[in-house]
N, C-alpha and C. Protein backbone atom coordinates (compact mmCIF):
# COMPACT_ATOMS: atom_id res chain seq x y z
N UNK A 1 40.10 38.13 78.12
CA UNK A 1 41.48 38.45 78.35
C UNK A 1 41.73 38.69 79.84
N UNK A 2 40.48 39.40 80.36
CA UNK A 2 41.07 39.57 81.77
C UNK A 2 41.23 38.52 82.61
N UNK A 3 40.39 37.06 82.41
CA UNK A 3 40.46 35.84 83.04
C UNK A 3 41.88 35.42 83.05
N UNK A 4 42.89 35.27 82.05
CA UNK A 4 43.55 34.89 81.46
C UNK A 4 44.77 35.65 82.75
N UNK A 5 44.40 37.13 82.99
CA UNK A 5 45.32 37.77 83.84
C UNK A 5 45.36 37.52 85.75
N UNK A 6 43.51 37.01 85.43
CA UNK A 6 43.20 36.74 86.86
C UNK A 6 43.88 35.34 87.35
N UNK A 7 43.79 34.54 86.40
CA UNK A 7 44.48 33.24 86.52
C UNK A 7 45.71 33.57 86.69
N UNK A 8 46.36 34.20 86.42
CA UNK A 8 47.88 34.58 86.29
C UNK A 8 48.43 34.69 87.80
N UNK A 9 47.56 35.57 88.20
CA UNK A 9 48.02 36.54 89.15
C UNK A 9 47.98 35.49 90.56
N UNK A 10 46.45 34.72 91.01
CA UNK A 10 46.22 33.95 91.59
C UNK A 10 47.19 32.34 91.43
N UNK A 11 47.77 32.08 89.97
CA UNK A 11 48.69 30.98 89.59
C UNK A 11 49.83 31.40 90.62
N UNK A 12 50.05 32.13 90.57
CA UNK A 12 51.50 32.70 91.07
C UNK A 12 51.73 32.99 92.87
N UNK A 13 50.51 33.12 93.19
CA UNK A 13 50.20 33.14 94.62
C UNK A 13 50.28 31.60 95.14
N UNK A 14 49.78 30.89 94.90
CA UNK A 14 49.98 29.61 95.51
C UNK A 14 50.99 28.97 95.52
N UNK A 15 51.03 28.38 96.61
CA UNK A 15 51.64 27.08 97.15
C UNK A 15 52.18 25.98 96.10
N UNK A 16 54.04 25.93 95.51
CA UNK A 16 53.97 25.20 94.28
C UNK A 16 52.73 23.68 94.40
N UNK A 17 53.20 23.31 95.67
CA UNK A 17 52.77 22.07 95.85
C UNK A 17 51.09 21.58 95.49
N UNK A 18 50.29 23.44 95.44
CA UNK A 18 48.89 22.74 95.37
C UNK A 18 48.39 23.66 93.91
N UNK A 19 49.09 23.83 93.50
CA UNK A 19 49.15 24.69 92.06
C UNK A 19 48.38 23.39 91.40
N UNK A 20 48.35 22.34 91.44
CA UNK A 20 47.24 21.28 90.77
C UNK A 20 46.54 20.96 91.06
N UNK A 21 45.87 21.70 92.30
CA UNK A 21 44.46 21.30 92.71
C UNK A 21 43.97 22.45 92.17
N UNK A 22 44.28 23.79 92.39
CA UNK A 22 43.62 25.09 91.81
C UNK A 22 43.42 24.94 90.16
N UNK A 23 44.45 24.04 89.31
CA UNK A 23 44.35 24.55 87.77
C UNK A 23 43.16 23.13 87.51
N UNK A 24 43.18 21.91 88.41
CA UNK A 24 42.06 20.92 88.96
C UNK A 24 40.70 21.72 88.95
N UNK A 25 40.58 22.35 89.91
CA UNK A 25 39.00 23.14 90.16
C UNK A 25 38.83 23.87 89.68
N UNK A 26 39.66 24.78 88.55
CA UNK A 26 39.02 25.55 87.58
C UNK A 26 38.58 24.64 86.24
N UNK A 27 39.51 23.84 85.87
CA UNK A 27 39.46 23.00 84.89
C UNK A 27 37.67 22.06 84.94
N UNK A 28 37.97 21.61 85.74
CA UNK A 28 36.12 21.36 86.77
C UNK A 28 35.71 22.05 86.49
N UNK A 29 35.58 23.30 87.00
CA UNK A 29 34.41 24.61 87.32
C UNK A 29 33.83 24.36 85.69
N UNK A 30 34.88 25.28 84.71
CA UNK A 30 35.07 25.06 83.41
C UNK A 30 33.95 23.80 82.90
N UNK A 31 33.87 22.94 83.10
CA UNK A 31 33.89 21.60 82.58
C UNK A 31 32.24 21.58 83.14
N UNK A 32 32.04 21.57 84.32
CA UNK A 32 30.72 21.66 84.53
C UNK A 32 29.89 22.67 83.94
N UNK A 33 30.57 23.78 83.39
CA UNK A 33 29.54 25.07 82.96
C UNK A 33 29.02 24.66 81.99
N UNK A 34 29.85 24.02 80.90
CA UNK A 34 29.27 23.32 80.12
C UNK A 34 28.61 22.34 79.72
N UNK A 35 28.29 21.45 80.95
CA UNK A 35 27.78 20.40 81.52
C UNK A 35 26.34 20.63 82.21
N UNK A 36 26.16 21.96 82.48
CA UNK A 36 25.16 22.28 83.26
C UNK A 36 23.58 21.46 83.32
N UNK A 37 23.73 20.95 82.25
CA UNK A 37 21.95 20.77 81.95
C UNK A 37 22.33 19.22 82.13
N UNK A 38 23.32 18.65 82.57
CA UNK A 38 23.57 17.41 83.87
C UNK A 38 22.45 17.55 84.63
N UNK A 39 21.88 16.95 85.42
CA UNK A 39 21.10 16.91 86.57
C UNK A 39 22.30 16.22 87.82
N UNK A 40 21.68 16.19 88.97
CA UNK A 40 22.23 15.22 89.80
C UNK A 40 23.61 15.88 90.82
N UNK A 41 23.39 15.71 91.48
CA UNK A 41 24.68 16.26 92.99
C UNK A 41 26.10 15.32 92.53
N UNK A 42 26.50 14.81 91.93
CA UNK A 42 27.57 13.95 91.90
C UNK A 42 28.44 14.66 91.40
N UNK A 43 27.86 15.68 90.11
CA UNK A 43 28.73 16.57 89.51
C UNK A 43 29.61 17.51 90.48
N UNK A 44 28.77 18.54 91.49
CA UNK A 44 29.27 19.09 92.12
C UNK A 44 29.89 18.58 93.54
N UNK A 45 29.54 17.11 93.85
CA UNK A 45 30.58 16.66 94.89
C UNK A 45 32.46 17.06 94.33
N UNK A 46 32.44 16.44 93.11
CA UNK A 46 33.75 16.21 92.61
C UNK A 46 34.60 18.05 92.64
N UNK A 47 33.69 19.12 92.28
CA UNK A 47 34.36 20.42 92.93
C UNK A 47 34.46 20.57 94.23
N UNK A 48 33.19 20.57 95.09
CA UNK A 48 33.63 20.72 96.70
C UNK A 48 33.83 20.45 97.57
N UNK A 49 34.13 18.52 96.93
CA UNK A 49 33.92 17.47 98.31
C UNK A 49 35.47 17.08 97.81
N UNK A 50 35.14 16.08 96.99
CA UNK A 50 36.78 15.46 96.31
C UNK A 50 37.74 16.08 96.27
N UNK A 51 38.07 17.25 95.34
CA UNK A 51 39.10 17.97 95.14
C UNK A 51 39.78 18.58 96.74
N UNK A 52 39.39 19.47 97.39
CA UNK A 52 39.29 19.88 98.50
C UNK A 52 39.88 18.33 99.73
N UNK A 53 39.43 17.45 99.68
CA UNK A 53 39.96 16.02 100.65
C UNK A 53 41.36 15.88 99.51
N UNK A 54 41.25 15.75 98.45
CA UNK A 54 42.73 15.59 97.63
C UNK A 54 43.74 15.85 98.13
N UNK A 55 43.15 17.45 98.50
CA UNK A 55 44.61 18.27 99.15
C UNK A 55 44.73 18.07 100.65
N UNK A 56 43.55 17.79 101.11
CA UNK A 56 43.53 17.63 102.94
C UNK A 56 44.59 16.31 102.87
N UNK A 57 44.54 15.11 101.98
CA UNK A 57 44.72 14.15 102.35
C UNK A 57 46.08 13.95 101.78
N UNK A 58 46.84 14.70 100.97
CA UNK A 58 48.04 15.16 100.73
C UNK A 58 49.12 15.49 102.20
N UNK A 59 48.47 16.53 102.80
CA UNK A 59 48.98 17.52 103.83
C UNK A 59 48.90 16.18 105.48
N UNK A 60 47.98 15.48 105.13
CA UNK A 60 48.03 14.58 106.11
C UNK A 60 48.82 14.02 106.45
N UNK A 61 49.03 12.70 105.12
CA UNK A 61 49.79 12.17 104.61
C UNK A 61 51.42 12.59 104.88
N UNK A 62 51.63 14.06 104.65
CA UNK A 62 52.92 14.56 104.39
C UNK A 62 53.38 14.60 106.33
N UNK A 63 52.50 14.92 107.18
CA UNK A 63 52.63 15.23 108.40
C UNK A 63 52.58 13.78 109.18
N UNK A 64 51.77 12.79 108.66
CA UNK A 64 52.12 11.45 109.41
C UNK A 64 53.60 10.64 109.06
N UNK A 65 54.14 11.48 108.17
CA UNK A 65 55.51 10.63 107.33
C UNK A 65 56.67 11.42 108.55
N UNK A 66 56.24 12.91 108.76
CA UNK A 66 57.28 13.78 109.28
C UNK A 66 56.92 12.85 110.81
N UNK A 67 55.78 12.64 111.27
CA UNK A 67 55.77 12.53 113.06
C UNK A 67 56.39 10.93 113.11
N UNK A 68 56.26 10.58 111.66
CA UNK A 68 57.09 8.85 112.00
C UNK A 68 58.53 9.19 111.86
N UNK A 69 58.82 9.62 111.22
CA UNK A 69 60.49 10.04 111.01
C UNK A 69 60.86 10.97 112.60
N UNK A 70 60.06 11.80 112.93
CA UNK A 70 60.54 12.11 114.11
C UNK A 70 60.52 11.08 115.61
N UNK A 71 59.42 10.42 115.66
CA UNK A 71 59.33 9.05 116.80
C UNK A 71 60.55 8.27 116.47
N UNK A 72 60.92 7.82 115.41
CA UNK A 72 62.16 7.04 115.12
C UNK A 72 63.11 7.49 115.15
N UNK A 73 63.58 8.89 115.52
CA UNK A 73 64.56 9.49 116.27
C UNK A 73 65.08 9.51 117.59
N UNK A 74 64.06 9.44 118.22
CA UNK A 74 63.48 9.80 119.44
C UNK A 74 64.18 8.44 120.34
């Protein structure tokens, strides 16, 4: 029950925009625990490599759209 409140509390703190990478890497986290007796690094790229560039490459993305819209002002 208390997970349930911790999720809550932390849901509500974030950024609407990246609220699907966080319910993403728990959903993962989740998913590998039960997965554990996996062998192999590939599993845990996809929590701390992939997910994590998802959002870098979101925020990039969003800032090369704003500096073209601003040069074409200019």
């Amino acid at each position: 029950m208390s997970f349930y409140f911790t999720f809550k509390k932390h849901f509500s703190l974030i950024e609407k925009r990246k609220k699907i990478y966080y319910v993403l890497g728990l959903l993962l986290f989740i998913l590998l625990g039960f997965l554990k007796n996996i062998g192999g690094i590939e599993y845990f790229l996809y929590l701390f490599v992939f997910l994590p560039g998802l959002c870098l490459m979101e925020e990039l993305q969003e800032n090369k759209i704003k500096v073209s819209l601003q040069s074409t002002y200019l």
